[in-house]
ModelCIF file with pLDDT and N, C-alpha, C, O atoms, coordinates in Angstrom:
data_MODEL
#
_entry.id   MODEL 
#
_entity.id                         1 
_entity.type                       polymer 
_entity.pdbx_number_of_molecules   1 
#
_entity_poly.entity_id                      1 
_entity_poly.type                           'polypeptide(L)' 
_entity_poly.nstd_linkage                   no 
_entity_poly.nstd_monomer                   no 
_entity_poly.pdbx_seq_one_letter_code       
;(UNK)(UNK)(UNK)(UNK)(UNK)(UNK)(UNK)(UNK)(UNK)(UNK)(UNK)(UNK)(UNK)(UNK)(UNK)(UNK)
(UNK)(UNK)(UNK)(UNK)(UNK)(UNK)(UNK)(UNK)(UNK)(UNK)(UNK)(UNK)(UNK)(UNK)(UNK)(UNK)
(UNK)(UNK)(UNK)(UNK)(UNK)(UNK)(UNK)(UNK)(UNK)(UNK)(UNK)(UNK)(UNK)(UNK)(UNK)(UNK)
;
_entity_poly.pdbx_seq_one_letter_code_can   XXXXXXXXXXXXXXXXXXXXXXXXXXXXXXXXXXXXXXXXXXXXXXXX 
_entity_poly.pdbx_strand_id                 A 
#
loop_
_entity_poly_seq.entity_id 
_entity_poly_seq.num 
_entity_poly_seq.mon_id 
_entity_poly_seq.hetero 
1 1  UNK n 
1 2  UNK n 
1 3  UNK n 
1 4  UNK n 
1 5  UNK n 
1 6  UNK n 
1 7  UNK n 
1 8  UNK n 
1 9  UNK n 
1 10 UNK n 
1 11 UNK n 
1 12 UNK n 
1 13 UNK n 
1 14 UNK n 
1 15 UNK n 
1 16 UNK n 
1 17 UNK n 
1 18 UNK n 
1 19 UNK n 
1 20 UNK n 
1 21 UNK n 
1 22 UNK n 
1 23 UNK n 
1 24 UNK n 
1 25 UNK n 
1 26 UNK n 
1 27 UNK n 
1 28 UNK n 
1 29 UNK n 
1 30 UNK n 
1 31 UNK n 
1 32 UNK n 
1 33 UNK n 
1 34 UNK n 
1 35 UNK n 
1 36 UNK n 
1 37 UNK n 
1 38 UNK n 
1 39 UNK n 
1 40 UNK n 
1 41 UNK n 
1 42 UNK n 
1 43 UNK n 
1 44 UNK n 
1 45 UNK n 
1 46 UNK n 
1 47 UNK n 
1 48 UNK n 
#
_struct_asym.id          A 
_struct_asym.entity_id   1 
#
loop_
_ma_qa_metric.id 
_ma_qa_metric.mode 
_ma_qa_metric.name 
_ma_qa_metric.software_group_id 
_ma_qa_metric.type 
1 global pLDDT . pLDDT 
2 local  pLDDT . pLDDT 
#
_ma_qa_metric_global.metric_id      1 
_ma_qa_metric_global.metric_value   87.94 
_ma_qa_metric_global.model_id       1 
_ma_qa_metric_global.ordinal_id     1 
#
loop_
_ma_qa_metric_local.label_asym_id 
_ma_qa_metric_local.label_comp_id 
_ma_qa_metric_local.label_seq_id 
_ma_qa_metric_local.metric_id 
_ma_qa_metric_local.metric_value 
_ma_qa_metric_local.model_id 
_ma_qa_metric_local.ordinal_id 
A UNK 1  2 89.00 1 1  
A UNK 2  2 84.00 1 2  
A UNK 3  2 82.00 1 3  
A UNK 4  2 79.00 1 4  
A UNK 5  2 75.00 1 5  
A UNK 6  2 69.00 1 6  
A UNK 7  2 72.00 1 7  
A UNK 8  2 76.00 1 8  
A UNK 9  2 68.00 1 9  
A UNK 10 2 70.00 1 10 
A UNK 11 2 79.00 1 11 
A UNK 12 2 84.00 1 12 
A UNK 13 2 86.00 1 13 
A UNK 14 2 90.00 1 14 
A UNK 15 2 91.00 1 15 
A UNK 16 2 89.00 1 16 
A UNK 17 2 90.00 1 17 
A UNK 18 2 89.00 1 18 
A UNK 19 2 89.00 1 19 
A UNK 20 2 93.00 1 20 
A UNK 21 2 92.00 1 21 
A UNK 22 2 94.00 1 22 
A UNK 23 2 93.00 1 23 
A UNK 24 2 93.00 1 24 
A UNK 25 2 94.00 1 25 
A UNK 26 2 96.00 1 26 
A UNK 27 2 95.00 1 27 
A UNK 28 2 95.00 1 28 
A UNK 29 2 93.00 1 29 
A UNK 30 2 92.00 1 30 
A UNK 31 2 92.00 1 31 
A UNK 32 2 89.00 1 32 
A UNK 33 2 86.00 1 33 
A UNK 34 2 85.00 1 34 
A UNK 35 2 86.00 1 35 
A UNK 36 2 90.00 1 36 
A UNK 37 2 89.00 1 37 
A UNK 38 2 88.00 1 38 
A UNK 39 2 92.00 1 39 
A UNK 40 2 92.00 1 40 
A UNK 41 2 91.00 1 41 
A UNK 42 2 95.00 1 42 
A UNK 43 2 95.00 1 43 
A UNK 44 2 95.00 1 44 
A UNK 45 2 95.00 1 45 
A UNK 46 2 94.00 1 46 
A UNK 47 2 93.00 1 47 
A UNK 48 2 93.00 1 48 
#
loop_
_atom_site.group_PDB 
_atom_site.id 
_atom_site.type_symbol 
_atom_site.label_atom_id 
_atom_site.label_alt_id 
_atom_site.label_comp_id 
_atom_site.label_asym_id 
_atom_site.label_entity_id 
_atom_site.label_seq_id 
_atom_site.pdbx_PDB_ins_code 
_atom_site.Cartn_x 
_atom_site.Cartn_y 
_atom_site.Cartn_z 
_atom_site.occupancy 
_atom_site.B_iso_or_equiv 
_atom_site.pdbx_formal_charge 
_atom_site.auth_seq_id 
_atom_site.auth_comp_id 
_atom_site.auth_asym_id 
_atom_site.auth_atom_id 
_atom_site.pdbx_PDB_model_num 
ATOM 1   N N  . UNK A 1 1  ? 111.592 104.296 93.448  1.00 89.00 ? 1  UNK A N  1 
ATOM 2   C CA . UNK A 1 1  ? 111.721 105.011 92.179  1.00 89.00 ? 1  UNK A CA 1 
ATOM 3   C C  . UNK A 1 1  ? 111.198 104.201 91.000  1.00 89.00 ? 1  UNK A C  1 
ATOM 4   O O  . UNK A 1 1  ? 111.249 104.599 89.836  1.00 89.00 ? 1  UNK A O  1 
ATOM 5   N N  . UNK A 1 2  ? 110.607 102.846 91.455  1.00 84.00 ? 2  UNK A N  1 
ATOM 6   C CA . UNK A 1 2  ? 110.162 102.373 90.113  1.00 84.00 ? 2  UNK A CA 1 
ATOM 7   C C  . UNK A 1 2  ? 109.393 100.909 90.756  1.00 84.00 ? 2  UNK A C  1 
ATOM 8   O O  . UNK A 1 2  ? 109.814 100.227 91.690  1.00 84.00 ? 2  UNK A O  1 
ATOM 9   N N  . UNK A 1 3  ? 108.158 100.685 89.945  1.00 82.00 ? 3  UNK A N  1 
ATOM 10  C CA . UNK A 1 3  ? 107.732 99.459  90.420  1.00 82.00 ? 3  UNK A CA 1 
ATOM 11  C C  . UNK A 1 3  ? 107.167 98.430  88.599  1.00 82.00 ? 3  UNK A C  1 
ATOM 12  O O  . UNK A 1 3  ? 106.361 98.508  87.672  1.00 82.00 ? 3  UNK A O  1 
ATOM 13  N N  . UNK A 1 4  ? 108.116 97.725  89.028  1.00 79.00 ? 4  UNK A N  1 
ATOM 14  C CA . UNK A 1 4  ? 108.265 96.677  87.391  1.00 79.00 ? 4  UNK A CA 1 
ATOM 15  C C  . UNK A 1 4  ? 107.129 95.797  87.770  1.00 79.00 ? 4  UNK A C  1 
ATOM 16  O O  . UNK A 1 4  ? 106.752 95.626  88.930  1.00 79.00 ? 4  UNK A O  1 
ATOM 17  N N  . UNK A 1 5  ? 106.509 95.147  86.512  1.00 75.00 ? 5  UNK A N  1 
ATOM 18  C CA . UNK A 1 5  ? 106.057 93.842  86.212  1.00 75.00 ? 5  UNK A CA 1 
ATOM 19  C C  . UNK A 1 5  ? 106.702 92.480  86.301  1.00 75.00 ? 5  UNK A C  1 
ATOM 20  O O  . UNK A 1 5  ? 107.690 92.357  85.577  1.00 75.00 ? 5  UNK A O  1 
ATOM 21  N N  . UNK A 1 6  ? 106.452 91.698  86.839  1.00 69.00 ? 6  UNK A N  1 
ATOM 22  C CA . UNK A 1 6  ? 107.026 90.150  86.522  1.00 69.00 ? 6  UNK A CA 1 
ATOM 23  C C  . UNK A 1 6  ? 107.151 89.644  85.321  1.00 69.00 ? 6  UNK A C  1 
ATOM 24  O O  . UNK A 1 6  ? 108.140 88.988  84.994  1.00 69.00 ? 6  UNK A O  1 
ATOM 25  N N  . UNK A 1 7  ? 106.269 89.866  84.621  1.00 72.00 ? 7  UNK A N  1 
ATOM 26  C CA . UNK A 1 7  ? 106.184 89.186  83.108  1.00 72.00 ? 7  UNK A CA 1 
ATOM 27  C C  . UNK A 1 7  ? 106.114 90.252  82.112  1.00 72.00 ? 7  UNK A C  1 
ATOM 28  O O  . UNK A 1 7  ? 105.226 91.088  82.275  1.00 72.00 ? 7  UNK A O  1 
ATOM 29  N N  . UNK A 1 8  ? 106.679 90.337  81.385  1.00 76.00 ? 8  UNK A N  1 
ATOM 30  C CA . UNK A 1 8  ? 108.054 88.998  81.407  1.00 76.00 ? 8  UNK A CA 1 
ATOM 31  C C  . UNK A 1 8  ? 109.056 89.744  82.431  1.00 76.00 ? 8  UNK A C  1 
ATOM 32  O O  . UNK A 1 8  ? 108.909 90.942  82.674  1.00 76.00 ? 8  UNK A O  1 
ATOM 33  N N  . UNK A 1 9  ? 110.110 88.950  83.036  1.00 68.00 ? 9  UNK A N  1 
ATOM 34  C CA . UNK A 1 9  ? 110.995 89.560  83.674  1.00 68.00 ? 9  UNK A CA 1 
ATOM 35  C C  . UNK A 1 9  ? 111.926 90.353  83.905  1.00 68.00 ? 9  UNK A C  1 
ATOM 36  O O  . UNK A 1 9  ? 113.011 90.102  83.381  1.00 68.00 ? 9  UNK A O  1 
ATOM 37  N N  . UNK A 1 10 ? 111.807 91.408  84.655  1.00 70.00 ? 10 UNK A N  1 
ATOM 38  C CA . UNK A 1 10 ? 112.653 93.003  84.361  1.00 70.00 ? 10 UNK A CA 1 
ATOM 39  C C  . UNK A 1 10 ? 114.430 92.964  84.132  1.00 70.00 ? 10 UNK A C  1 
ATOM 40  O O  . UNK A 1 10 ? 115.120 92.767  85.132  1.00 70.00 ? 10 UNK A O  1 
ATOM 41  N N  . UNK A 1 11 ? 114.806 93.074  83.368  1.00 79.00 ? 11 UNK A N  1 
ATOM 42  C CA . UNK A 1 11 ? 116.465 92.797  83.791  1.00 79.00 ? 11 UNK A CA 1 
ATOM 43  C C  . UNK A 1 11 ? 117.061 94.273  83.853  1.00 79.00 ? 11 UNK A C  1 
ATOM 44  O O  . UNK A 1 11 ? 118.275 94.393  84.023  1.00 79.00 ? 11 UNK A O  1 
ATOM 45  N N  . UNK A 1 12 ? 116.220 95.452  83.716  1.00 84.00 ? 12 UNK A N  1 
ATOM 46  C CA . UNK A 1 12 ? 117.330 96.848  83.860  1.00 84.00 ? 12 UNK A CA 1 
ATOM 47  C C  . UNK A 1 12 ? 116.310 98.051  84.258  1.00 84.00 ? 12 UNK A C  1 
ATOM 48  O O  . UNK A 1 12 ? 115.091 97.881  84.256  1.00 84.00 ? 12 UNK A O  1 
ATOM 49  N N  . UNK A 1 13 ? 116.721 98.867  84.485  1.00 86.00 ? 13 UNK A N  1 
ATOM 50  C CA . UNK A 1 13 ? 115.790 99.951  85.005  1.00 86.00 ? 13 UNK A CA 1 
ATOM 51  C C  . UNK A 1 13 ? 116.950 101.210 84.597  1.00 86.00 ? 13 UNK A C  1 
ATOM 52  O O  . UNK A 1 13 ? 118.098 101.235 85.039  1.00 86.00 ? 13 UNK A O  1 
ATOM 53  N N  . UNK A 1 14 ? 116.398 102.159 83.718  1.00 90.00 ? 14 UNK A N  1 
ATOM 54  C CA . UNK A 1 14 ? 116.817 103.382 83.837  1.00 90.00 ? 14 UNK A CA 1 
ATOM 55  C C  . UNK A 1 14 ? 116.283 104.570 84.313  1.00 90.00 ? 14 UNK A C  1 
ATOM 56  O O  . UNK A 1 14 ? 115.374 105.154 83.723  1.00 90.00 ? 14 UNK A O  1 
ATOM 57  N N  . UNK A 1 15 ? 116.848 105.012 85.465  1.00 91.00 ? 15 UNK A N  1 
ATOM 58  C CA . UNK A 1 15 ? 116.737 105.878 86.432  1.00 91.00 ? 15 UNK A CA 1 
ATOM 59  C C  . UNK A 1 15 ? 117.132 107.377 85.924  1.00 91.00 ? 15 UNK A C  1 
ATOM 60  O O  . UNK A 1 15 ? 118.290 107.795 85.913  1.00 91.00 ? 15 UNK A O  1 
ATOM 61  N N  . UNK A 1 16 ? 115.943 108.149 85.490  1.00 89.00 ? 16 UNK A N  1 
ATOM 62  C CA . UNK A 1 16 ? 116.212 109.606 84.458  1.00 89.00 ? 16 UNK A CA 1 
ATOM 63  C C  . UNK A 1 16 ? 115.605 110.498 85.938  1.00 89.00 ? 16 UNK A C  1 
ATOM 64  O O  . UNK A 1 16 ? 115.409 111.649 85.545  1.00 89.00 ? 16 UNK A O  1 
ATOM 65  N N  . UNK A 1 17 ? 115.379 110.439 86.883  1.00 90.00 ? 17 UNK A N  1 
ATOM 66  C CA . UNK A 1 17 ? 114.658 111.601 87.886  1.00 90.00 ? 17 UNK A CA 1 
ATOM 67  C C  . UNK A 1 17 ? 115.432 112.634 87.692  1.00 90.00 ? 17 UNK A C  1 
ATOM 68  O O  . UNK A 1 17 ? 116.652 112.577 87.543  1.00 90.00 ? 17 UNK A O  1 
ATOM 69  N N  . UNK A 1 18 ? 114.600 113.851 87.684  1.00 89.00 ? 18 UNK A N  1 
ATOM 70  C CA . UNK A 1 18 ? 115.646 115.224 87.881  1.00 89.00 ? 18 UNK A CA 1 
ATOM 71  C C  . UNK A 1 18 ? 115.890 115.596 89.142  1.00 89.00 ? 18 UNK A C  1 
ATOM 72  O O  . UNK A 1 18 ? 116.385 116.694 89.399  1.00 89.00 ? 18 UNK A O  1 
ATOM 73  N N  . UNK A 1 19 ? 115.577 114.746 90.026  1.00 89.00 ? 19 UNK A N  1 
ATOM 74  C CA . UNK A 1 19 ? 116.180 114.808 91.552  1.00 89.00 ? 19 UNK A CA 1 
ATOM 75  C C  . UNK A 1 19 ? 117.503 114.261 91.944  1.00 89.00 ? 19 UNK A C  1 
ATOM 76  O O  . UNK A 1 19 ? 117.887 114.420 93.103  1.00 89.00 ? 19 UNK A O  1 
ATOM 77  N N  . UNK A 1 20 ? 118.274 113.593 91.027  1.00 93.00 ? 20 UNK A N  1 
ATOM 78  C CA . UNK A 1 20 ? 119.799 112.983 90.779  1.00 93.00 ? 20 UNK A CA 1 
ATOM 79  C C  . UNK A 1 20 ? 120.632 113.982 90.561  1.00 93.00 ? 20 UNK A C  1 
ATOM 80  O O  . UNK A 1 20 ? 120.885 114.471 89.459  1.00 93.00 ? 20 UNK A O  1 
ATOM 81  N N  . UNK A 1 21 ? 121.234 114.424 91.986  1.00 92.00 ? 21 UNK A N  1 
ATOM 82  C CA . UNK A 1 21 ? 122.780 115.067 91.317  1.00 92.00 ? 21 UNK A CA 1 
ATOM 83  C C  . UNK A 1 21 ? 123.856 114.729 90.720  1.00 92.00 ? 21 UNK A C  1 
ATOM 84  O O  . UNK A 1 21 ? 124.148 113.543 90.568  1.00 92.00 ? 21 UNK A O  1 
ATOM 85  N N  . UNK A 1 22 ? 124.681 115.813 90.249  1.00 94.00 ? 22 UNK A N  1 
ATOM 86  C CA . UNK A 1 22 ? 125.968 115.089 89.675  1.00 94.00 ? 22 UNK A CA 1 
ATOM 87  C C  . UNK A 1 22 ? 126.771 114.707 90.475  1.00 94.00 ? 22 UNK A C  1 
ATOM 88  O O  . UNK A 1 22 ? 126.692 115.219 91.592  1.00 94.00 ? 22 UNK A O  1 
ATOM 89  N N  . UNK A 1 23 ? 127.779 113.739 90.250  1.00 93.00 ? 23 UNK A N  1 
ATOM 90  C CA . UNK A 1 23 ? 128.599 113.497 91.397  1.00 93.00 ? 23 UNK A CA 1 
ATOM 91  C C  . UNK A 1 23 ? 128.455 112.959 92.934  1.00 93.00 ? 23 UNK A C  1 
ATOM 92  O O  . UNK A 1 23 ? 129.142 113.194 93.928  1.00 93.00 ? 23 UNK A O  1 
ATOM 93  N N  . UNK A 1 24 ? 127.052 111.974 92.705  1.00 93.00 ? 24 UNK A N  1 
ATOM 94  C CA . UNK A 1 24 ? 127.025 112.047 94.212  1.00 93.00 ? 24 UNK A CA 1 
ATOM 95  C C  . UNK A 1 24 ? 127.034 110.410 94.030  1.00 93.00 ? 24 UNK A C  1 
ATOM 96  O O  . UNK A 1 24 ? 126.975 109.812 92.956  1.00 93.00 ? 24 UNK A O  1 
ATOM 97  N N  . UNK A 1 25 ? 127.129 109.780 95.469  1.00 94.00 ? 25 UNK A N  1 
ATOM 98  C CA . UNK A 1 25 ? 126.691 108.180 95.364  1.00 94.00 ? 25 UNK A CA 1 
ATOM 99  C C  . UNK A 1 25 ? 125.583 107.874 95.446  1.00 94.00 ? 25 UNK A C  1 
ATOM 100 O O  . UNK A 1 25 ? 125.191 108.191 96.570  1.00 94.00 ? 25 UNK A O  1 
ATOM 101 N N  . UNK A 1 26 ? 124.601 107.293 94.720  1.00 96.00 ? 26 UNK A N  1 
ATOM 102 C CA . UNK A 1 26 ? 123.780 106.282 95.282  1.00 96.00 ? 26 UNK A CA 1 
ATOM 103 C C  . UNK A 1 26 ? 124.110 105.325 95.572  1.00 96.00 ? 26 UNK A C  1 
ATOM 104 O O  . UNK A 1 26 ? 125.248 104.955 95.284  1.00 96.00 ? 26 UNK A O  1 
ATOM 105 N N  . UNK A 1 27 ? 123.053 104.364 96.414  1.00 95.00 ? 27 UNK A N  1 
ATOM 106 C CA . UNK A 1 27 ? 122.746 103.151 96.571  1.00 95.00 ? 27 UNK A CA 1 
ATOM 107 C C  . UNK A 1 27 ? 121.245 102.747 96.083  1.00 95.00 ? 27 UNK A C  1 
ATOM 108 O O  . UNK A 1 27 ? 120.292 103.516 96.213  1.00 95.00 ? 27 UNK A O  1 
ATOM 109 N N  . UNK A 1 28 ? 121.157 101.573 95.560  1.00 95.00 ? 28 UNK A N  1 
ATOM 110 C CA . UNK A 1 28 ? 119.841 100.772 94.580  1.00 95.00 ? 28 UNK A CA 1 
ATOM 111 C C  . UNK A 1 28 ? 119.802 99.436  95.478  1.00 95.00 ? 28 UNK A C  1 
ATOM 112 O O  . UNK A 1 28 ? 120.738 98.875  96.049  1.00 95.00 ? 28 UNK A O  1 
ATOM 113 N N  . UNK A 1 29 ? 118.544 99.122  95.435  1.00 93.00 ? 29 UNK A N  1 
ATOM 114 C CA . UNK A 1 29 ? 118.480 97.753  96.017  1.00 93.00 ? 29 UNK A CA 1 
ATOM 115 C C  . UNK A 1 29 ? 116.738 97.109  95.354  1.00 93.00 ? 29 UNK A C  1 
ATOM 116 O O  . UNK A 1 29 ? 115.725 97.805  95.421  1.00 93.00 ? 29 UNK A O  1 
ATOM 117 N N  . UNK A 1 30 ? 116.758 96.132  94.946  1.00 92.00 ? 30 UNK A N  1 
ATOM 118 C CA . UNK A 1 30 ? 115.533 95.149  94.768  1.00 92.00 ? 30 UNK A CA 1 
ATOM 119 C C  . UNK A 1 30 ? 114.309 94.610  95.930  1.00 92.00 ? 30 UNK A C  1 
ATOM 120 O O  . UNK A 1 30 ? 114.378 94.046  97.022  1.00 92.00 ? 30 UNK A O  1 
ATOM 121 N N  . UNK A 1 31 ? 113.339 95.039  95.188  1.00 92.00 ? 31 UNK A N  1 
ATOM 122 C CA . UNK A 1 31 ? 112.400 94.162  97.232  1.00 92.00 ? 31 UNK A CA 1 
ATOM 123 C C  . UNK A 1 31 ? 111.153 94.339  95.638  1.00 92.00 ? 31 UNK A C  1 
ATOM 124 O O  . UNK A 1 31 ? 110.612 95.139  94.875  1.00 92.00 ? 31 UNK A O  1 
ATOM 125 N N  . UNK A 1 32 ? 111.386 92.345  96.125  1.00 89.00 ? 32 UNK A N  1 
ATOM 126 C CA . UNK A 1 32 ? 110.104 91.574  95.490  1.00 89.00 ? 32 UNK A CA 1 
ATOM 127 C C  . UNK A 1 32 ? 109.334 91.524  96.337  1.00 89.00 ? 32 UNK A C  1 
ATOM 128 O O  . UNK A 1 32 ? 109.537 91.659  97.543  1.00 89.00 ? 32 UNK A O  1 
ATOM 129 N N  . UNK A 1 33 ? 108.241 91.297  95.722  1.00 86.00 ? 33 UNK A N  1 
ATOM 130 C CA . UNK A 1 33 ? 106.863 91.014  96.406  1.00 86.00 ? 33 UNK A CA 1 
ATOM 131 C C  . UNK A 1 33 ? 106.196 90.077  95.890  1.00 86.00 ? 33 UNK A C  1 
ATOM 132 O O  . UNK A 1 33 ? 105.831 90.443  94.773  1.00 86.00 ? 33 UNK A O  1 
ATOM 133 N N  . UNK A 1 34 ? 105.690 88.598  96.230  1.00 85.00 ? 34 UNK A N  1 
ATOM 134 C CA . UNK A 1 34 ? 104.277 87.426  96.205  1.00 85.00 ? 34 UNK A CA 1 
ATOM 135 C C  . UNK A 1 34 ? 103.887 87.410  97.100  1.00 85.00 ? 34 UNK A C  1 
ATOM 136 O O  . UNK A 1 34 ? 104.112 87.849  98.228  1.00 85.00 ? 34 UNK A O  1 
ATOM 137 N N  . UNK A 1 35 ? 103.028 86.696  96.463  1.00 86.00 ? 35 UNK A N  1 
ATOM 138 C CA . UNK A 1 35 ? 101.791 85.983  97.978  1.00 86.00 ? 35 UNK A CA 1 
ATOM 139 C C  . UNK A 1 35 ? 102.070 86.127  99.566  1.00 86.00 ? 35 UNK A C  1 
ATOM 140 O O  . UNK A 1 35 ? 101.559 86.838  100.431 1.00 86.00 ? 35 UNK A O  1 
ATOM 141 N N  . UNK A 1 36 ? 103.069 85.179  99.584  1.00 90.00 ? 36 UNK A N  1 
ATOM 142 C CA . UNK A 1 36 ? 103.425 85.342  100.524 1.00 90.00 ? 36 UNK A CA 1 
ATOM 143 C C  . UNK A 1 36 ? 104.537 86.495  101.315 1.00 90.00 ? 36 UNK A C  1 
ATOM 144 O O  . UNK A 1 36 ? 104.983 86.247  102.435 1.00 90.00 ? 36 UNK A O  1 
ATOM 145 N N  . UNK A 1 37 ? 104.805 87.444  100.749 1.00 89.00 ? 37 UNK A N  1 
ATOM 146 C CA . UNK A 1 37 ? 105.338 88.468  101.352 1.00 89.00 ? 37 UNK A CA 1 
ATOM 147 C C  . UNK A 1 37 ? 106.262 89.113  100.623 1.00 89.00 ? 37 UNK A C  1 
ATOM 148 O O  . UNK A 1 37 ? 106.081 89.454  99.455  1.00 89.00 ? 37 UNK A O  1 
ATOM 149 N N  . UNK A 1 38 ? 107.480 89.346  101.392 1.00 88.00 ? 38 UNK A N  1 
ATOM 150 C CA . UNK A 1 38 ? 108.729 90.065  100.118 1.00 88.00 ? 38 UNK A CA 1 
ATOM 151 C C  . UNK A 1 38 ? 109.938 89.711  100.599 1.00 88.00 ? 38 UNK A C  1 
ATOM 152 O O  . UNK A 1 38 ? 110.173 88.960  101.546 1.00 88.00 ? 38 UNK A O  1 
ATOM 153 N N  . UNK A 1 39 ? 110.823 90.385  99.784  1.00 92.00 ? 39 UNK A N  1 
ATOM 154 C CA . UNK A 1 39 ? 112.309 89.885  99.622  1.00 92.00 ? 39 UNK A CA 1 
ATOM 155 C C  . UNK A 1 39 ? 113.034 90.932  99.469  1.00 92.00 ? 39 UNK A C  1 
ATOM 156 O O  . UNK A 1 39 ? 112.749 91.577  98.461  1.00 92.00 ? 39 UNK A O  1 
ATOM 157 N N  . UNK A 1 40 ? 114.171 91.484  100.331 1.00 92.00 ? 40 UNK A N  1 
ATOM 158 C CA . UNK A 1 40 ? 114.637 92.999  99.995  1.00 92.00 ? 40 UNK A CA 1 
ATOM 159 C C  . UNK A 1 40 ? 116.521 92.401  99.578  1.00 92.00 ? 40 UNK A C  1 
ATOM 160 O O  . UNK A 1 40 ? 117.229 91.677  100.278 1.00 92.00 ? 40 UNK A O  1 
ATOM 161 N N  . UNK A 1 41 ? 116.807 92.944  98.428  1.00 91.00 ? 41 UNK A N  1 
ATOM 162 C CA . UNK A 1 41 ? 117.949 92.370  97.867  1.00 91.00 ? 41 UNK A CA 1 
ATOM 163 C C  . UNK A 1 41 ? 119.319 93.570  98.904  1.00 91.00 ? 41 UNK A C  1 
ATOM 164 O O  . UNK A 1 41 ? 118.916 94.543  99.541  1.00 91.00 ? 41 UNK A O  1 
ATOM 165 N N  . UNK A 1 42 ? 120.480 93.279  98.854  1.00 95.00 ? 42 UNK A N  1 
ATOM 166 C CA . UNK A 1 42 ? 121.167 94.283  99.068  1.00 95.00 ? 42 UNK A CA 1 
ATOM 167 C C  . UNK A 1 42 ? 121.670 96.171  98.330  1.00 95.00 ? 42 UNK A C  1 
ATOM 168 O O  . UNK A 1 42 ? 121.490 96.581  97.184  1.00 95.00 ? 42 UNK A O  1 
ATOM 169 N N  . UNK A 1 43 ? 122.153 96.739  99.244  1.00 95.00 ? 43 UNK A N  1 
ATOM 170 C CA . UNK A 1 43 ? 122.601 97.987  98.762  1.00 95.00 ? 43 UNK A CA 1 
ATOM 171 C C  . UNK A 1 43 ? 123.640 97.787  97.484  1.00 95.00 ? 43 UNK A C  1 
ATOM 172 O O  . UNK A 1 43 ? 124.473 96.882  97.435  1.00 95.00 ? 43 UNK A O  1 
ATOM 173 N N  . UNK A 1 44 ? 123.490 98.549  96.707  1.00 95.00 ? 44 UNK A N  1 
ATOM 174 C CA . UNK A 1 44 ? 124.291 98.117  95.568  1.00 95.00 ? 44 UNK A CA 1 
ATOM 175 C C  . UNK A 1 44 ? 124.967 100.040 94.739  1.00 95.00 ? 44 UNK A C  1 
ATOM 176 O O  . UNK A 1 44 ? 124.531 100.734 93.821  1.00 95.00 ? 44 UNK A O  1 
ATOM 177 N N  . UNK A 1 45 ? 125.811 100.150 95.425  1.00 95.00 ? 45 UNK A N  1 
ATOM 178 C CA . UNK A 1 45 ? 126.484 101.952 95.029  1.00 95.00 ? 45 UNK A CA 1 
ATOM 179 C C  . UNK A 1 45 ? 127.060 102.349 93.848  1.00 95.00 ? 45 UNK A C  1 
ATOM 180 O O  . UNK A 1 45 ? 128.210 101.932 93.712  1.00 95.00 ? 45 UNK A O  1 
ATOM 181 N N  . UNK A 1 46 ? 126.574 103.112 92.828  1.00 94.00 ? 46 UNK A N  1 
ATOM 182 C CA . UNK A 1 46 ? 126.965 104.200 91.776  1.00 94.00 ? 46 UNK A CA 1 
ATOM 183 C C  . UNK A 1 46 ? 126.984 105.403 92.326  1.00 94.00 ? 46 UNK A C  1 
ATOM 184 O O  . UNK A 1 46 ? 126.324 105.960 93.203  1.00 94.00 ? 46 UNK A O  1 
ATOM 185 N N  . UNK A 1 47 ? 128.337 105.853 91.278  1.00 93.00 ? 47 UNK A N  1 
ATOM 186 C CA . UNK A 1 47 ? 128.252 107.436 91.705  1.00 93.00 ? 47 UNK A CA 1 
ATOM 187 C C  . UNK A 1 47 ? 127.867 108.216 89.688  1.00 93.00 ? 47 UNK A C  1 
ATOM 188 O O  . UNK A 1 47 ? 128.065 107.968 88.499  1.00 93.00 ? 47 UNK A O  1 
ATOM 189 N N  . UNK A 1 48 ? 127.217 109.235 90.639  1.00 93.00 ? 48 UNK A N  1 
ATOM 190 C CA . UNK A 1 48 ? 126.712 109.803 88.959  1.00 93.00 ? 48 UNK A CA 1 
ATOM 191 C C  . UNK A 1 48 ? 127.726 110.595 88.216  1.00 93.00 ? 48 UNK A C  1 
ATOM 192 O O  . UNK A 1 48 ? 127.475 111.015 87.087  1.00 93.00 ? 48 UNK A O  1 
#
């Protein structure tokens, strides 16, 4: 749902899709990418 820049470094992301119901849970998670490959952070749950 979103692909940030490094520089300068992202600290928040607001998530407006009109594909978000009310009331439901998500889960969000981080996956960097360098040179050498990537990094996938954990599940992290809001409910809307």
């Amino acid at each position: 749902v979103g692909h940030l820049l490094p520089v300068p470094p992202p600290l928040s992301f607001l998530d407006s899709s009109s594909a978000l119901s009310p009331w439901t849970v998500y889960q969000y998670r981080l996956v960097l990418h360098n040179q050498a490959g990537k990094s996938t952070g954990p599940w992290v749950s809001v409910t809307t």
